[in-house]
N, C-alpha and C. Protein backbone atom coordinates (compact mmCIF):
# COMPACT_ATOMS: atom_id res chain seq x y z
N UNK A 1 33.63 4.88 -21.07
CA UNK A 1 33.98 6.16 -21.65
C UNK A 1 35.16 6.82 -20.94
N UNK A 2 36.33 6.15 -20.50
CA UNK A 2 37.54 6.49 -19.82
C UNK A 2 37.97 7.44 -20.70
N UNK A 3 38.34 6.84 -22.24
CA UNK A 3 39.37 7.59 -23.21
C UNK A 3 38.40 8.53 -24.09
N UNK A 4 37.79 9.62 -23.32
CA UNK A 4 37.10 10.51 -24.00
C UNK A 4 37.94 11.46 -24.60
N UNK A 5 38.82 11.99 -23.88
CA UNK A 5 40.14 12.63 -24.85
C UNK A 5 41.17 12.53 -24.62
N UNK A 6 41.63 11.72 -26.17
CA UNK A 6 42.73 11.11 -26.32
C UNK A 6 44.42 12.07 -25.91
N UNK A 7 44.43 13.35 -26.68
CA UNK A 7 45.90 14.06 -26.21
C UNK A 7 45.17 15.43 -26.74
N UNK A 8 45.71 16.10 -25.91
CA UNK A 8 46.07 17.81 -26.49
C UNK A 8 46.58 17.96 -27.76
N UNK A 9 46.24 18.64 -28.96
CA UNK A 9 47.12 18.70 -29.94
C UNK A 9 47.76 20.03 -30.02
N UNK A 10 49.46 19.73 -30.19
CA UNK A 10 50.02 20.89 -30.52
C UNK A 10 50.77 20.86 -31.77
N UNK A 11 50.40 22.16 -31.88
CA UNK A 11 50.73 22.91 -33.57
C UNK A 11 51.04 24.61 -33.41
N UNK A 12 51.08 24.75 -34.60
CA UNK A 12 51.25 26.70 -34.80
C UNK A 12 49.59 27.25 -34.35
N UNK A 13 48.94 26.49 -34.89
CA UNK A 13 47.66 26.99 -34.99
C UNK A 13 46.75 27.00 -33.65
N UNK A 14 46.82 26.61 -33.03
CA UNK A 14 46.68 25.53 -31.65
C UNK A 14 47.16 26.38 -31.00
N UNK A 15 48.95 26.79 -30.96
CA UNK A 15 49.20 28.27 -29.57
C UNK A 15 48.84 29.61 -30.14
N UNK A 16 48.32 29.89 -31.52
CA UNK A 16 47.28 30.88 -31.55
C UNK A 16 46.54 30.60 -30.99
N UNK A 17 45.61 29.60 -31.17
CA UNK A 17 44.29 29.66 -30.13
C UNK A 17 44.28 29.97 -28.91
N UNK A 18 45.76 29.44 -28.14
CA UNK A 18 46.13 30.20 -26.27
C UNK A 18 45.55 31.24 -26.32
N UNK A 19 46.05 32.21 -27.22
CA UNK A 19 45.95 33.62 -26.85
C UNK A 19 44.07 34.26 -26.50
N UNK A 20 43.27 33.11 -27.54
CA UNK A 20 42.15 33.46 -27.58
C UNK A 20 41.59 33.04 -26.32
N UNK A 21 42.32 32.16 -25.30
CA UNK A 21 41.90 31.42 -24.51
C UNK A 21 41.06 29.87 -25.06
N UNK A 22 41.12 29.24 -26.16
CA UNK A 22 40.90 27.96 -26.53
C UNK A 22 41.67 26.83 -26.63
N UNK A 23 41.19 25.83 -26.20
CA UNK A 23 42.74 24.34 -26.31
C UNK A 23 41.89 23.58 -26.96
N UNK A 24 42.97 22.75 -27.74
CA UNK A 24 41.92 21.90 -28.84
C UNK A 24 42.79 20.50 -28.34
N UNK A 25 41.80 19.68 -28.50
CA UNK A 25 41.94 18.23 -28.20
C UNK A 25 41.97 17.22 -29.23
N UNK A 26 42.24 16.41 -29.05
CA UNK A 26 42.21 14.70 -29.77
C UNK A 26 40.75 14.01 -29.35
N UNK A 27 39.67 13.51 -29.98
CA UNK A 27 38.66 12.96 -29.24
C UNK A 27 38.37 12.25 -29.66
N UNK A 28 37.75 11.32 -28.67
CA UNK A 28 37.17 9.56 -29.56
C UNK A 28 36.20 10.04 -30.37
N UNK A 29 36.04 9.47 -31.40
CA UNK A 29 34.72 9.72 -32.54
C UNK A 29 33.58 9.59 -32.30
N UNK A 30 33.13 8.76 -31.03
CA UNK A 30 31.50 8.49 -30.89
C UNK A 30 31.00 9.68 -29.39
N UNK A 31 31.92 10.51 -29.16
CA UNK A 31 31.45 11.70 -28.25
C UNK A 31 30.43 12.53 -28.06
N UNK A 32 29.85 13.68 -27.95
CA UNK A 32 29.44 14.70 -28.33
C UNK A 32 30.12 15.41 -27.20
N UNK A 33 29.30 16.96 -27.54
CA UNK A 33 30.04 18.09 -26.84
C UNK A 33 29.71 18.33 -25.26
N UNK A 34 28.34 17.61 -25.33
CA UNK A 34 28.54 17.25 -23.21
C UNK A 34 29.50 16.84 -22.88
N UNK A 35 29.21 15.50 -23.25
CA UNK A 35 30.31 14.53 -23.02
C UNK A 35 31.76 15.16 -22.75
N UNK A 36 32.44 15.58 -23.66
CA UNK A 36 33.36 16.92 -23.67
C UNK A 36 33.59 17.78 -22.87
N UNK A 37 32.55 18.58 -22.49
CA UNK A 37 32.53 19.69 -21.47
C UNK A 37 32.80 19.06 -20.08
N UNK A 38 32.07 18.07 -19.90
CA UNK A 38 32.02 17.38 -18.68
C UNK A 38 33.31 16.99 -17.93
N UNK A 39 33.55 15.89 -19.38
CA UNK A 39 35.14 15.58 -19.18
C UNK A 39 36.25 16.56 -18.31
N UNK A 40 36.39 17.38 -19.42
CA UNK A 40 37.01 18.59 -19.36
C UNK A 40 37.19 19.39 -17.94
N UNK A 41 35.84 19.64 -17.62
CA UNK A 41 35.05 20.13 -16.02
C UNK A 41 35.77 19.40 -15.15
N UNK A 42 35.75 17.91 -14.94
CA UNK A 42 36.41 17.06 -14.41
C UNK A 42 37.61 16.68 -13.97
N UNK A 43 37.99 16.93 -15.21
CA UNK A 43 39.50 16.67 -15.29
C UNK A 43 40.73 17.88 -14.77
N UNK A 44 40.02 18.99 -15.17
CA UNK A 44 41.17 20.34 -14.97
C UNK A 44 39.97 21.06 -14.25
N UNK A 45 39.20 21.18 -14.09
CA UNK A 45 38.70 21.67 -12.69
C UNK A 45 38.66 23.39 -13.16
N UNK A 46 37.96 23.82 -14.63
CA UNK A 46 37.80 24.63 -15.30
C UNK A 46 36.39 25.11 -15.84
N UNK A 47 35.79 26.45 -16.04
CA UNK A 47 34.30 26.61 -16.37
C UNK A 47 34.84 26.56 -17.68
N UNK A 48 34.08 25.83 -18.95
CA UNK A 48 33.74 25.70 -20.24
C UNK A 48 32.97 27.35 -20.70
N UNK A 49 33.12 27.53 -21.15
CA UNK A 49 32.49 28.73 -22.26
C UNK A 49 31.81 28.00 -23.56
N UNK A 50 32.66 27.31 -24.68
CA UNK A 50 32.16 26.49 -25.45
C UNK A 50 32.74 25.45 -26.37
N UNK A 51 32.21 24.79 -26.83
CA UNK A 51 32.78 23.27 -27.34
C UNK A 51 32.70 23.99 -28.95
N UNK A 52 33.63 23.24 -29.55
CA UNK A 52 33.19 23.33 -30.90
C UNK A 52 34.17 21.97 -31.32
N UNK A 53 33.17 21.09 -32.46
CA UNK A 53 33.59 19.84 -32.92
C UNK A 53 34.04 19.81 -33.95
N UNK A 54 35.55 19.19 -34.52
CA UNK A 54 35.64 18.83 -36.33
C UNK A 54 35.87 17.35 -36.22
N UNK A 55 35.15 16.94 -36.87
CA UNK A 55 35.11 15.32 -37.64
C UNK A 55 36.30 15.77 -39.00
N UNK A 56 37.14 14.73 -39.35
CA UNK A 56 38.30 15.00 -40.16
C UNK A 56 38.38 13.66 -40.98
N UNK A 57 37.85 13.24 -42.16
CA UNK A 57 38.17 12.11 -42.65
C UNK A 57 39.24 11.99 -42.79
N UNK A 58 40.05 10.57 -42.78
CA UNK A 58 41.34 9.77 -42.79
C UNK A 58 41.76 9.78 -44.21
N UNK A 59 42.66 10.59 -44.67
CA UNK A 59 43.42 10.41 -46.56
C UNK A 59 43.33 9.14 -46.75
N UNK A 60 43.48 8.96 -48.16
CA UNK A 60 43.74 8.08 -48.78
C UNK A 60 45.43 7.57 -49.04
N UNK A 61 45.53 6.49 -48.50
CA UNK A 61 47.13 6.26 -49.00
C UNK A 61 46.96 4.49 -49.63
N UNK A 62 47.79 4.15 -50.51
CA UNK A 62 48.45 3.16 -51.00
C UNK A 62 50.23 3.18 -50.74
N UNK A 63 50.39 2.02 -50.86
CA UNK A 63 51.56 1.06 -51.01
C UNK A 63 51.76 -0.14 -52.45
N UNK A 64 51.90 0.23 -53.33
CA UNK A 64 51.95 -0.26 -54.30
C UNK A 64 50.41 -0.84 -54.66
N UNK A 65 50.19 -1.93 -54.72
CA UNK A 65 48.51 -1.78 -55.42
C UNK A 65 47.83 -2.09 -54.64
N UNK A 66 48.05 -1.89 -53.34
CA UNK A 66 47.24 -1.95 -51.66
C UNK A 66 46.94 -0.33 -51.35
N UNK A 67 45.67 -0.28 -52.05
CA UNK A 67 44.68 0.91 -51.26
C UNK A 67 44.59 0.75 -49.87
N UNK A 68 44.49 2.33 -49.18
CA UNK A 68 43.89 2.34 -48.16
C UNK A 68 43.60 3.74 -46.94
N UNK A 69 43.41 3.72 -45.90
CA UNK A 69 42.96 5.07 -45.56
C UNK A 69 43.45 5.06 -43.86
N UNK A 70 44.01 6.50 -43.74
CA UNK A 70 43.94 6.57 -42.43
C UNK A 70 43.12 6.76 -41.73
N UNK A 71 43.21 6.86 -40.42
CA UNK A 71 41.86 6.76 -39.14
C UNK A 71 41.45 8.31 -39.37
N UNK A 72 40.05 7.98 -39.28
CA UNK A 72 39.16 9.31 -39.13
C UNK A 72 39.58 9.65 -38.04
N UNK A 73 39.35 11.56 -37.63
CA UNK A 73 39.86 12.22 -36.40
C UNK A 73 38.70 12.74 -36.35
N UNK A 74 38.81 12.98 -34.91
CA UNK A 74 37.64 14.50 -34.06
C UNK A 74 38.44 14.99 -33.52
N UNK A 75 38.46 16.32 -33.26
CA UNK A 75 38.93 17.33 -32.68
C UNK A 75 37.82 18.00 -32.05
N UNK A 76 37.70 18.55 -30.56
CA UNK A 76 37.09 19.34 -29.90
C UNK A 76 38.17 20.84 -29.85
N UNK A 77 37.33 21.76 -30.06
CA UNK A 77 38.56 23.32 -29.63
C UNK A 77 37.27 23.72 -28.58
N UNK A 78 37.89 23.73 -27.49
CA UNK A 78 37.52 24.23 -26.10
C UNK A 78 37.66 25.96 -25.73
N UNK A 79 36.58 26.68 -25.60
CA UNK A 79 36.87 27.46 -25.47
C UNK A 79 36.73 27.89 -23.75
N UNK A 80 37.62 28.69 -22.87
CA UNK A 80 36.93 28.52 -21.36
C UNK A 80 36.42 29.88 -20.81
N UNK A 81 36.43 30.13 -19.80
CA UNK A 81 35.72 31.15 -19.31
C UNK A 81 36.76 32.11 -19.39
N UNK A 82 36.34 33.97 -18.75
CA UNK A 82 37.71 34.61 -18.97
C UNK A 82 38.52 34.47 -17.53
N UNK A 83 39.91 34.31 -17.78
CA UNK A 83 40.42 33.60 -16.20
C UNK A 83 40.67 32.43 -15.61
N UNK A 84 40.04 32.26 -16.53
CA UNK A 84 40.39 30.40 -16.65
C UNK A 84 41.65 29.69 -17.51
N UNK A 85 42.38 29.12 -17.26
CA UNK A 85 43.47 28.32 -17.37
C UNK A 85 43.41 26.83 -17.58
N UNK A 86 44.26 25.99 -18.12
CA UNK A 86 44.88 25.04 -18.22
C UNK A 86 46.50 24.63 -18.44
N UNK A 87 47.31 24.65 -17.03
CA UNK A 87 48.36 24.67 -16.79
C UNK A 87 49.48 23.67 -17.25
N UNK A 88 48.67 22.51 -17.23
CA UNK A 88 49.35 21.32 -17.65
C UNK A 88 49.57 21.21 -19.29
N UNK A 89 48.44 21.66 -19.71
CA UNK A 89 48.44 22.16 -21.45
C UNK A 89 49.68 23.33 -21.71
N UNK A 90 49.51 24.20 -21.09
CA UNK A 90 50.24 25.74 -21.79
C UNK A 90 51.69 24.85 -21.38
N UNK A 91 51.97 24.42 -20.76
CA UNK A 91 53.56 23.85 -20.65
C UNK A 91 53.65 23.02 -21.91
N UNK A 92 53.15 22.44 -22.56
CA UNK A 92 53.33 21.98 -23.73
C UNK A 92 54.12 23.04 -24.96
N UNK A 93 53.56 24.13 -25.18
CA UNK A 93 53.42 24.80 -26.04
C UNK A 93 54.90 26.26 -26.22
């Protein structure tokens, strides 16, 4: 369970969430939200407040009469304590 989360995702929607204090992630599909928190705890050395999960089915695309579908996503949006930071993230954004 090395690649528990895959990248930070950044978007418009995503440096709204800064402001709320939440960072949303890329996550392998067979996770849950321990798993997550833990990570997280671990890695940036941060108190969790709370996890919240989206499962995202993969569209449908073709290429002439070759059906087919992109990779299902999870997303974790992390919410942290008040005072709490992630430094290496907000430089992204």
């Amino acid at each position: 369970m090395n690649n528990i989360l895959k990248r930070a995702v950044v978007s418009e929607k995503t440096s709204m969430h800064l402001k709320k204090n939440k960072y949303t992630f890329e996550v392998s599909p067979d996770v849950n939200k321990i798993q997550i928190e833990k990570k997280i705890v671990d890695k940036f050395n941060v108190k969790v407040k709370a996890v919240n999960v989206l499962n995202r089915k993969g569209k449908k695309r073709r290429k002439g009469r070759i059906e087919g579908r992109m990779q299902d996503r999870k997303f974790a949006i992390v919410t942290l304590a008040d005072g709490q930071t992630i430094d290496e993230i907000k430089g992204l954004f």
